[in-house]
Protein backbone atom coordinates (compact mmCIF):
# COMPACT_ATOMS: atom_id res chain seq x y z
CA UNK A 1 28.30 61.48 174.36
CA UNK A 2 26.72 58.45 172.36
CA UNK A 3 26.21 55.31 173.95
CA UNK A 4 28.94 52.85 172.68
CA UNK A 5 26.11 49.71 172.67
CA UNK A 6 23.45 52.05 170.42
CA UNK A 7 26.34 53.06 168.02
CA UNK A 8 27.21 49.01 167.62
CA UNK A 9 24.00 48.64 166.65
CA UNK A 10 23.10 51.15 164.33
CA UNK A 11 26.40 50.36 162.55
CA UNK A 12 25.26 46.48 162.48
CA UNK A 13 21.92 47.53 160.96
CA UNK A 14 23.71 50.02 158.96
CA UNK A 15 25.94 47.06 157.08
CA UNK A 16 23.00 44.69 157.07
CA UNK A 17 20.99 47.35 155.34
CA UNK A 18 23.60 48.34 152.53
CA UNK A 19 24.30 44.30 151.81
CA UNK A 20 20.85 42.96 151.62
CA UNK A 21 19.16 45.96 149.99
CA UNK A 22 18.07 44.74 146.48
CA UNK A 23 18.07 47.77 143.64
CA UNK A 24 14.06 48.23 142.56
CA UNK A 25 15.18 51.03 140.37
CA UNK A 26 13.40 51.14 136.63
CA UNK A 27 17.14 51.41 135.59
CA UNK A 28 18.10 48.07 136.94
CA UNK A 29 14.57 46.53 135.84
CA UNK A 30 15.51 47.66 132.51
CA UNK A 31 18.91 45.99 132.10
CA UNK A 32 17.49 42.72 133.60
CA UNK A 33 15.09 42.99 130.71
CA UNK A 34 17.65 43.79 128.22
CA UNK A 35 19.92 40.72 129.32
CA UNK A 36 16.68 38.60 128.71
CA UNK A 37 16.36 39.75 125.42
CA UNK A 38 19.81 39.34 124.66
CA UNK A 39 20.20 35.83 126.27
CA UNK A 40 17.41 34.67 123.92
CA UNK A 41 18.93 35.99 120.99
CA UNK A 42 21.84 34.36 121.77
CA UNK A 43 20.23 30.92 122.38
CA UNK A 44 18.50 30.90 119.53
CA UNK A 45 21.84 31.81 117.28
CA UNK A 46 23.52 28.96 119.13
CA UNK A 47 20.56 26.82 118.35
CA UNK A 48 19.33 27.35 114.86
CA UNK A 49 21.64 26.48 112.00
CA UNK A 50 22.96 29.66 110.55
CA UNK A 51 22.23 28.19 107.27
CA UNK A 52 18.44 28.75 107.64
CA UNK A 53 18.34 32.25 107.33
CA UNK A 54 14.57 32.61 107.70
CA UNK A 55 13.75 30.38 110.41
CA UNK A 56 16.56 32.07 112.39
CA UNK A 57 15.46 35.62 111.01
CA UNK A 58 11.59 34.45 112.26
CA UNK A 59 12.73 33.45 115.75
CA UNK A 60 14.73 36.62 116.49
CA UNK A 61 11.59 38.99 115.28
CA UNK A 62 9.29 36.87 117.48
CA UNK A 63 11.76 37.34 120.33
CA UNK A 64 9.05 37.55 123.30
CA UNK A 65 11.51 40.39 125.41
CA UNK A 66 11.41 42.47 122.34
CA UNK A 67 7.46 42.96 121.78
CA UNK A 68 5.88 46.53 122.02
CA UNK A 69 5.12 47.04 126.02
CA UNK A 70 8.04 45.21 126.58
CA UNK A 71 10.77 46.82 128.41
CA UNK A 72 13.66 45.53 125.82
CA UNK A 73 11.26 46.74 122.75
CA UNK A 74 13.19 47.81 119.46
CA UNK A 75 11.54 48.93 116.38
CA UNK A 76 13.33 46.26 113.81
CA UNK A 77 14.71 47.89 110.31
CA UNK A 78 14.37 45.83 107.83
């Protein structure tokens, strides 16, 4: 038979573990890096006047989140 006290516990730890476990996995890295990239991008379109098609174009190909090594990395097509 368990012990009532030990089976408190281990269910206490239990639901302490599950809530303040933080997810290291390369998958969540990966869309935390994405998000960057794409928060940038979006703060420099609400910045820059759409008008200025090259300083905007400049900005968004010097995005820092999207150089090579960089986990949000994307060969531009131009």
């Amino acid at each position: 038979m368990l012990d009532a006290d030990e089976v408190a516990q281990y269910e206490a730890w239990k639901q302490n573990k599950l809530t303040s476990s933080t997810d290291l996995s390369v998958h969540s890295y990966n869309i935390e890096q994405e998000a960057a990239a794409l928060a940038y991008e979006a703060g420099v379109r609400a910045g820059v006047n759409p008008i200025d098609h090259e300083r905007l174009a400049s900005l968004l190909r010097d995005n820092p989140y999207r150089r090579p090594g960089m986990t949000g990395f994307r060969k531009l097509t131009t």
